[in-house]
N, C-alpha and C. Protein backbone atom coordinates (compact mmCIF):
# COMPACT_ATOMS: atom_id res chain seq x y z
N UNK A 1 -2.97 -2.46 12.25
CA UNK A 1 -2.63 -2.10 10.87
C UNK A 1 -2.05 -3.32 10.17
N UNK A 2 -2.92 -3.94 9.25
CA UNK A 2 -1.91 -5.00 8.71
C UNK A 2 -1.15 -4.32 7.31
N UNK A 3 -0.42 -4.56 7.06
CA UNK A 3 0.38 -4.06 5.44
C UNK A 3 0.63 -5.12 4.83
N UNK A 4 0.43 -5.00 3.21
CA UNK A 4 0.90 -6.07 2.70
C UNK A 4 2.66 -5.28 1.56
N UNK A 5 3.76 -6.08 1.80
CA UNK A 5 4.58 -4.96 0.64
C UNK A 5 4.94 -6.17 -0.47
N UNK A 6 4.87 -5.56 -1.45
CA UNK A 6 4.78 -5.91 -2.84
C UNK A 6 6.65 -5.31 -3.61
N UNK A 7 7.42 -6.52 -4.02
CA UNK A 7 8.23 -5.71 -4.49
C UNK A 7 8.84 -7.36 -5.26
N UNK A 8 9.93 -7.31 -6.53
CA UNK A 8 10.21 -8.57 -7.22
C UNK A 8 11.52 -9.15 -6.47
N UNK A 9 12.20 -8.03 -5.75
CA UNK A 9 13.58 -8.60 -5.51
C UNK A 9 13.41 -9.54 -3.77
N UNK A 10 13.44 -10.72 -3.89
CA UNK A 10 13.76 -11.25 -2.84
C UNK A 10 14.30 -10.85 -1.23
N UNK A 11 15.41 -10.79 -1.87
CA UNK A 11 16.28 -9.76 -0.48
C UNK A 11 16.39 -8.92 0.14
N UNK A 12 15.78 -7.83 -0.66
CA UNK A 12 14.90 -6.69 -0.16
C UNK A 12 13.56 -7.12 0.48
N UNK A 13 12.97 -7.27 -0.26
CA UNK A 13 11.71 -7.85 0.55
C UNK A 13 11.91 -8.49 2.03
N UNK A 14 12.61 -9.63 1.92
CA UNK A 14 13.00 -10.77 2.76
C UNK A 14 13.45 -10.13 3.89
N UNK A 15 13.97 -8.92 3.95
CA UNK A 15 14.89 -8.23 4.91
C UNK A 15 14.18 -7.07 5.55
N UNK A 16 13.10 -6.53 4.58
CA UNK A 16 12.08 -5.61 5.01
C UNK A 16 10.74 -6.28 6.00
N UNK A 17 10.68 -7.48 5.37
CA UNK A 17 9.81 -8.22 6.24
C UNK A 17 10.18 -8.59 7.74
N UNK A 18 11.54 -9.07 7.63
CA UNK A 18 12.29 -9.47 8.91
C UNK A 18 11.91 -8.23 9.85
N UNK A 19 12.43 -7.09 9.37
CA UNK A 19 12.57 -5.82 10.13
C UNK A 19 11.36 -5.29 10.79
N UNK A 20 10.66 -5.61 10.10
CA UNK A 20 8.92 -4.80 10.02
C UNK A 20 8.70 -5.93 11.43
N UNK A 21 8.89 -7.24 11.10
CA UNK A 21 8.09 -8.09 12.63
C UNK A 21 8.77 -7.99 13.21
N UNK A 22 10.27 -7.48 13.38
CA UNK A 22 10.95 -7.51 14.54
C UNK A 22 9.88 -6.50 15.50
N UNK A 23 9.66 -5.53 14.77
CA UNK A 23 8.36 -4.17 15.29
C UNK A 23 7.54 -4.44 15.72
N UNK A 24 7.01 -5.57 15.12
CA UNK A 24 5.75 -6.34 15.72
C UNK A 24 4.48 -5.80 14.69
N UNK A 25 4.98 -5.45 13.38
CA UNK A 25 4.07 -4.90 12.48
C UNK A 25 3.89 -6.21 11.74
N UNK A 26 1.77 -6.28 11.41
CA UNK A 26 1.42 -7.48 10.56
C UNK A 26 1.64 -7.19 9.40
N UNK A 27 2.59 -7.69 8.71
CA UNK A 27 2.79 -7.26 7.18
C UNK A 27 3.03 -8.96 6.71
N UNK A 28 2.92 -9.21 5.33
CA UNK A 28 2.73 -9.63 4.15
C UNK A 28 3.24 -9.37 3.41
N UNK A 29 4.47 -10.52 2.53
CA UNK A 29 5.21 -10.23 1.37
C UNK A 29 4.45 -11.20 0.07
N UNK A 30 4.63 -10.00 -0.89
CA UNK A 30 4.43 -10.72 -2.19
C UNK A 30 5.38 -10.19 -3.10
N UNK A 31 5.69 -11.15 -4.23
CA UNK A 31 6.81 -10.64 -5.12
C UNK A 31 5.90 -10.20 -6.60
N UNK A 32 4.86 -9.86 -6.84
CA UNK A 32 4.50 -9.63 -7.87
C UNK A 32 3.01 -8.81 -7.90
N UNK A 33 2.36 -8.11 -8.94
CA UNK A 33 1.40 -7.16 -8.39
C UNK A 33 0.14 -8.46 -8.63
N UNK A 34 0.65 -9.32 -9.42
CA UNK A 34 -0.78 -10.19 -10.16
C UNK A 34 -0.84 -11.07 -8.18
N UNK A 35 0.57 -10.96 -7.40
CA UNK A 35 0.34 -11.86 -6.60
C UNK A 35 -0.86 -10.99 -5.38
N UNK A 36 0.04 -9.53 -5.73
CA UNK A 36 -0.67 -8.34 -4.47
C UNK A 36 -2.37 -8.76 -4.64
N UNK A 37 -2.54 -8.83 -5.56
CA UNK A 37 -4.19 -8.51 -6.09
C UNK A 37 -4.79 -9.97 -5.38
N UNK A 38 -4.31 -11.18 -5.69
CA UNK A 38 -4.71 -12.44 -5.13
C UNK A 38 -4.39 -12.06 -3.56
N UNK A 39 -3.40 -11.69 -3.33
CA UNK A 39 -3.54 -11.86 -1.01
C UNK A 39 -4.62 -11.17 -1.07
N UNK A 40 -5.33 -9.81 -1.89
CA UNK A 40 -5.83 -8.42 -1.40
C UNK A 40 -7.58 -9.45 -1.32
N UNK A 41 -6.99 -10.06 -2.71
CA UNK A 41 -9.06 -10.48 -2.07
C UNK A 41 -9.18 -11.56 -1.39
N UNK A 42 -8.46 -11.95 -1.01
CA UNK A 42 -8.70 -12.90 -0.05
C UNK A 42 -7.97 -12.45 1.45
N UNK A 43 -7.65 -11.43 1.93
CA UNK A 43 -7.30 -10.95 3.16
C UNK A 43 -7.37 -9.11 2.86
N UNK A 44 -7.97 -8.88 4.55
CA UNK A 44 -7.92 -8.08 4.75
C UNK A 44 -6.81 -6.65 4.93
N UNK A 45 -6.61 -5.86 4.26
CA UNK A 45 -5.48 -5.30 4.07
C UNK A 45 -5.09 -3.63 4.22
N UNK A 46 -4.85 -2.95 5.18
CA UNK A 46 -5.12 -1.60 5.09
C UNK A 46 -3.81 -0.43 3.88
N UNK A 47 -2.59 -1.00 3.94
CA UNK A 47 -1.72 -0.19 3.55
C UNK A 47 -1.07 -1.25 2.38
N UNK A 48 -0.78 -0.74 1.18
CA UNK A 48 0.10 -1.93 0.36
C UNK A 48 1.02 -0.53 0.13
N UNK A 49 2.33 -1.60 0.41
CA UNK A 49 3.98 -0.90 0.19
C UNK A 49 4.30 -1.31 -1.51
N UNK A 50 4.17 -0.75 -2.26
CA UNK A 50 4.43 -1.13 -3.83
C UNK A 50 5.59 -0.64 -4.47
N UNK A 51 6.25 -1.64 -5.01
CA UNK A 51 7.62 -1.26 -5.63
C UNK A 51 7.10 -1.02 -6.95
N UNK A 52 7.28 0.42 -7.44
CA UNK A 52 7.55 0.50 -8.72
C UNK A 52 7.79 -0.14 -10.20
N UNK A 53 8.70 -0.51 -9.87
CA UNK A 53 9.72 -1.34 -10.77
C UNK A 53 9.57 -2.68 -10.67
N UNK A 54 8.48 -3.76 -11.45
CA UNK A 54 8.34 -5.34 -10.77
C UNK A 54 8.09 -5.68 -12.92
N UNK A 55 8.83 -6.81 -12.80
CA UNK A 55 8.02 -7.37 -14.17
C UNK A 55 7.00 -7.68 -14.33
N UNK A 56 6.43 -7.77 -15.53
CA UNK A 56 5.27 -8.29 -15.60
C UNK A 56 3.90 -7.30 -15.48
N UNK A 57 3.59 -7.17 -14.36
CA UNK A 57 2.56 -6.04 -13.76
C UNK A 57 3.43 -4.98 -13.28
N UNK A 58 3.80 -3.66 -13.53
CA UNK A 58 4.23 -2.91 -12.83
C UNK A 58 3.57 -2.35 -11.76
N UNK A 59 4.38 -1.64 -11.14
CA UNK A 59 3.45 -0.48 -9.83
C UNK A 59 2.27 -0.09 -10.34
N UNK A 60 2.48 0.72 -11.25
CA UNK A 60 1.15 1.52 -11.86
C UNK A 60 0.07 0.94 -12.35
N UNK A 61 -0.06 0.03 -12.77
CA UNK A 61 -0.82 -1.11 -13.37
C UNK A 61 -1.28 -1.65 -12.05
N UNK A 62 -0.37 -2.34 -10.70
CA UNK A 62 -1.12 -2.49 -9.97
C UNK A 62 -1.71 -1.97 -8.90
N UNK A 63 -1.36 -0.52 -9.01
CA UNK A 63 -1.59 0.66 -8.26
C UNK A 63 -3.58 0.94 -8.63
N UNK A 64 -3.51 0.89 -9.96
CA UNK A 64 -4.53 1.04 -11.20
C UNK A 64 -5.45 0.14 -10.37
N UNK A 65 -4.98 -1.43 -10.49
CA UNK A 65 -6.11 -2.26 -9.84
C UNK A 65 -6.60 -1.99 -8.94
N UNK A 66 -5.72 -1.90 -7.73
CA UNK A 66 -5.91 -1.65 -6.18
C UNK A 66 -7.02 -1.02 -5.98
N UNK A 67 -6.84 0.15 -6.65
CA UNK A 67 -7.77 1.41 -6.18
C UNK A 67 -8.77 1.11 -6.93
N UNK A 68 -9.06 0.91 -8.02
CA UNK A 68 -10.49 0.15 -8.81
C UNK A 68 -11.10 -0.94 -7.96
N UNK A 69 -10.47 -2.07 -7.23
CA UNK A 69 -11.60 -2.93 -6.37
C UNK A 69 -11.30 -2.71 -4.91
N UNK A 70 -9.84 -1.75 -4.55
CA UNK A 70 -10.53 -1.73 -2.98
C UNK A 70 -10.14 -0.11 -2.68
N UNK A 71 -10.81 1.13 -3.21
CA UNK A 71 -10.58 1.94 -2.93
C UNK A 71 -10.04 2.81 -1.85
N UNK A 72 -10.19 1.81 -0.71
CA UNK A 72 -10.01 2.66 0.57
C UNK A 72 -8.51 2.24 1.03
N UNK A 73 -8.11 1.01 0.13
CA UNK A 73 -6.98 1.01 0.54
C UNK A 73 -5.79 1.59 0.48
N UNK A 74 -4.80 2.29 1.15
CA UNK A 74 -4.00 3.10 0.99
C UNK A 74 -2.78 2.33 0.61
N UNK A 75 -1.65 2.94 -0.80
CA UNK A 75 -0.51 2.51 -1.37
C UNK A 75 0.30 3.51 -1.02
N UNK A 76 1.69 2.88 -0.81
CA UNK A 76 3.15 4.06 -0.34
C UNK A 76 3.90 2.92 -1.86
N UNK A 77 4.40 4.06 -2.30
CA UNK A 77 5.14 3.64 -3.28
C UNK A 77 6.39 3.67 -3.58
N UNK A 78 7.11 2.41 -3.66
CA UNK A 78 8.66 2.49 -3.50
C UNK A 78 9.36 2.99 -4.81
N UNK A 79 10.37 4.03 -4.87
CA UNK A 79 10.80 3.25 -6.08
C UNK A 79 12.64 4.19 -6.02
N UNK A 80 12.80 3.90 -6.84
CA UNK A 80 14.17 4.15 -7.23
C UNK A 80 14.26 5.59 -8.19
N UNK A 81 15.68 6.10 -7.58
CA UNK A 81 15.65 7.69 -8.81
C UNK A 81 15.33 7.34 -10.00
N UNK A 82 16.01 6.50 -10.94
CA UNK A 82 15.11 7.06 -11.68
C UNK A 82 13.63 6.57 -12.48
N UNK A 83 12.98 6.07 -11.79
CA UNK A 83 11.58 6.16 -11.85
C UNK A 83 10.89 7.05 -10.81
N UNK A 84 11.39 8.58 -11.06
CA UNK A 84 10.77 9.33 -9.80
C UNK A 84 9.27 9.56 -10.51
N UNK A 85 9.13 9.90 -11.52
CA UNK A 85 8.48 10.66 -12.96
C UNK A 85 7.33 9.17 -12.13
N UNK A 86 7.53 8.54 -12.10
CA UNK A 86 6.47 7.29 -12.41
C UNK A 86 5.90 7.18 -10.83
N UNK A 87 6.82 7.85 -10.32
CA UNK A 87 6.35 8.07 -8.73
C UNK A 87 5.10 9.29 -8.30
N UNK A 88 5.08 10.27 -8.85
CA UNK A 88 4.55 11.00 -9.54
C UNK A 88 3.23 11.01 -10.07
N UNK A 89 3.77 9.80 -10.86
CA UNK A 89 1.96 9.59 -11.60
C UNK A 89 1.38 8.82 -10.87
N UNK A 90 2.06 8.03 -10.12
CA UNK A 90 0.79 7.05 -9.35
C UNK A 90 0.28 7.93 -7.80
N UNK A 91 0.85 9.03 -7.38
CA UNK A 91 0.83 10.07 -6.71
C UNK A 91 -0.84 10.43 -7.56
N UNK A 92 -0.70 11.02 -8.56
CA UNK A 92 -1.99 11.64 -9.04
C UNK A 92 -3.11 10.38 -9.37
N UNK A 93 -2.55 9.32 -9.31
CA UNK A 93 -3.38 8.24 -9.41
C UNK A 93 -4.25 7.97 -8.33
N UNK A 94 -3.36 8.41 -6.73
CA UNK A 94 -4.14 7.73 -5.51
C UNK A 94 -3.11 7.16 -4.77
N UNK A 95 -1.88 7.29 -5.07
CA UNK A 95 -1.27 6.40 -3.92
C UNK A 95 -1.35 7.51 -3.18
N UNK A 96 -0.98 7.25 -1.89
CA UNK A 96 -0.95 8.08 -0.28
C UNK A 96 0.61 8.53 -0.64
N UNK A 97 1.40 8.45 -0.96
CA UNK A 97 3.12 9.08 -1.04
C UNK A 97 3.90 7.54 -1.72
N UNK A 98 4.83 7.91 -1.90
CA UNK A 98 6.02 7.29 -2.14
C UNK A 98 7.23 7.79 -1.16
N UNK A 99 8.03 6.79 -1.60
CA UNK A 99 9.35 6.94 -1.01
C UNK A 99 10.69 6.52 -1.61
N UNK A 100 11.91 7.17 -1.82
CA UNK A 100 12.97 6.74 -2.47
C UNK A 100 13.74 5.03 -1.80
N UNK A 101 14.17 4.42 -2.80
CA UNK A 101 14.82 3.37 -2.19
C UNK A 101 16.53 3.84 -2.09
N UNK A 102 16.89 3.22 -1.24
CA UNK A 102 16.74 3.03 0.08
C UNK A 102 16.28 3.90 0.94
N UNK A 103 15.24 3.60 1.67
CA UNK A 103 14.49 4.35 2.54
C UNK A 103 14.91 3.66 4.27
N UNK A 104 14.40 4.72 5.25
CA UNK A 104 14.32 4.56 6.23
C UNK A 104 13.97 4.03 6.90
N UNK A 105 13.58 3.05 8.15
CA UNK A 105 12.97 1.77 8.53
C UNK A 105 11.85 2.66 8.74
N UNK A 106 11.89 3.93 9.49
CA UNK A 106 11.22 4.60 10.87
C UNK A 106 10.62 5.39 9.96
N UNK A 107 10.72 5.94 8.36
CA UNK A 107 10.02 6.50 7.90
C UNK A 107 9.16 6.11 7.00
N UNK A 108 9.28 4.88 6.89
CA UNK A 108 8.63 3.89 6.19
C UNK A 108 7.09 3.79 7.17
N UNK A 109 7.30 3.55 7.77
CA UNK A 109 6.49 3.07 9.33
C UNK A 109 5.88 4.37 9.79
N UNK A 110 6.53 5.44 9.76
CA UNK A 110 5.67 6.71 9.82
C UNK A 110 4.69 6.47 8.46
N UNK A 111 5.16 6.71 7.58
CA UNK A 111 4.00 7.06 6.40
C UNK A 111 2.93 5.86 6.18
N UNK A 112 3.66 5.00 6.60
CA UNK A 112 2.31 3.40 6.78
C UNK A 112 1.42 3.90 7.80
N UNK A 113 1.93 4.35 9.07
CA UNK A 113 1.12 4.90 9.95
C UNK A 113 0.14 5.90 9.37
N UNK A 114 0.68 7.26 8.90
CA UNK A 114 -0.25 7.47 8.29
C UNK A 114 -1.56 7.57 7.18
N UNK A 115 -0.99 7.02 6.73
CA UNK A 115 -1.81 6.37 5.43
C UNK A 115 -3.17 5.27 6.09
N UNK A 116 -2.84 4.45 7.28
CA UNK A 116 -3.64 3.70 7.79
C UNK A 116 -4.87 4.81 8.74
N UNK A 117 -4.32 5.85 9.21
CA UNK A 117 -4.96 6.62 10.09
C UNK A 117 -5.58 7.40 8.78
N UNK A 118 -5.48 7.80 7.37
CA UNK A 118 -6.10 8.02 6.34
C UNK A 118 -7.40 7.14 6.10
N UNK A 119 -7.04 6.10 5.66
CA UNK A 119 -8.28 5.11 5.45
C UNK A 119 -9.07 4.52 6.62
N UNK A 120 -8.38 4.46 8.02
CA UNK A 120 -9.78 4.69 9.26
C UNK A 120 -10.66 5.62 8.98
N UNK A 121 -10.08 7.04 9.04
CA UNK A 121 -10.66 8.52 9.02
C UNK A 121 -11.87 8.02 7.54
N UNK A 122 -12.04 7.59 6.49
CA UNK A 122 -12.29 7.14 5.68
C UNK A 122 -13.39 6.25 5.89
N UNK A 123 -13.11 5.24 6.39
CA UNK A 123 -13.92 4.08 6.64
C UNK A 123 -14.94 4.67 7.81
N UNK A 124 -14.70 5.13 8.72
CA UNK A 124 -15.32 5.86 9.66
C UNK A 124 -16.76 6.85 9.04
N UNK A 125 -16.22 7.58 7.85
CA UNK A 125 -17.02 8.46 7.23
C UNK A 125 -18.17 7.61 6.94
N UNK A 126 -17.59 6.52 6.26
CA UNK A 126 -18.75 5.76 5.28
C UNK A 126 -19.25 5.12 6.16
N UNK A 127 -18.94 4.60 7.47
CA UNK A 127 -19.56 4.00 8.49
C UNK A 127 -20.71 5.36 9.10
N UNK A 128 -20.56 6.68 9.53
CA UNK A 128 -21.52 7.38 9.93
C UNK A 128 -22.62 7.68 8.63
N UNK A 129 -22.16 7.81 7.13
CA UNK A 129 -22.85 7.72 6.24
C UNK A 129 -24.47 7.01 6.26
N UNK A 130 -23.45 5.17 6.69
CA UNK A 130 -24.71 4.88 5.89
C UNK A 130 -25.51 4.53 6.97
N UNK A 131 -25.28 4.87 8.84
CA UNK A 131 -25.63 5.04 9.66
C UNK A 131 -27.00 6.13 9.58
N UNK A 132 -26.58 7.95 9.23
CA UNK A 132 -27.31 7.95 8.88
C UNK A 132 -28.37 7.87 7.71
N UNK A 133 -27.89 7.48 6.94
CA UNK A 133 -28.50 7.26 5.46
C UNK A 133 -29.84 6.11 5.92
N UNK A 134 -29.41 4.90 7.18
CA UNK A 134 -30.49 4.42 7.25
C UNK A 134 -31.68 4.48 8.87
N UNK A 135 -31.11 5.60 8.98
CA UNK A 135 -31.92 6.35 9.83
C UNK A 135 -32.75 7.24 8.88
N UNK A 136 -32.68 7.36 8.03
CA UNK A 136 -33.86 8.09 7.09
C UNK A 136 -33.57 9.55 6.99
N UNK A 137 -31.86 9.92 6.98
CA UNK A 137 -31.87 11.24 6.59
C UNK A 137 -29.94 11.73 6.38
């Protein structure tokens, strides 16, 4: 499972990253969504952790992109009370869940887990698809 998490504040990030490889999880920090979108096409990426709340490009905006050029990829969305409302909409947008900040190490890592076992189950489909699609039926 690689993850990439997307969020503006340094120290958070910096400290979520630490934690995540202590786990031995491949994750990827970026501080901005214009940056998420540049790692995404140029590396392979199953789960993006997205903070809400970033200047510039917000969550939703780059929630918006994500799912327009790599559909299968699954977003957990961070954010703070009160941008729950905005948590919400990117919920009906396509992210896989959100989560309140401060969140849990272990529940963070559950819902990455699942969200990744989402887009296998996914990729799998479109893999027997066009399997048989070019078997001629």
């Amino acid at each position: 499972m690689k993850l990439l998490l997307v969020d503006d504040e340094s120290d958070f990030r910096d400290t979520l990253l630490k934690r995540m490889q202590r786990r031995n999880v491949d994750v990827h920090g970026v501080e901005s969504g214009d940056k998420a979108l540049s790692w995404l096409d140029a590396n392979p990426i199953d789960v993006v952790i997205l903070d809400v709340r970033m200047p510039g490009m917000d969550g939703i905006e780059t929630l918006r992109e994500i799912k327009k050029r790599y559909p299968l990829v699954e977003v957990i969305m961070l954010t703070g009370h009160a941008s729950m409302e905005v948590a919400i909409e990117g919920m009906q947008m396509g992210a896989f869940d959100y989560l309140m900040k401060p969140m849990d190490m272990d529940e963070l890592l559950y819902k990455a887990e699942d969200a990744f076992k989402k887009k296998t189950i996914h990729e799998g489909k479109i893999d027997r698809m066009s399997v048989d699609l070019g078997a001629g039926g």
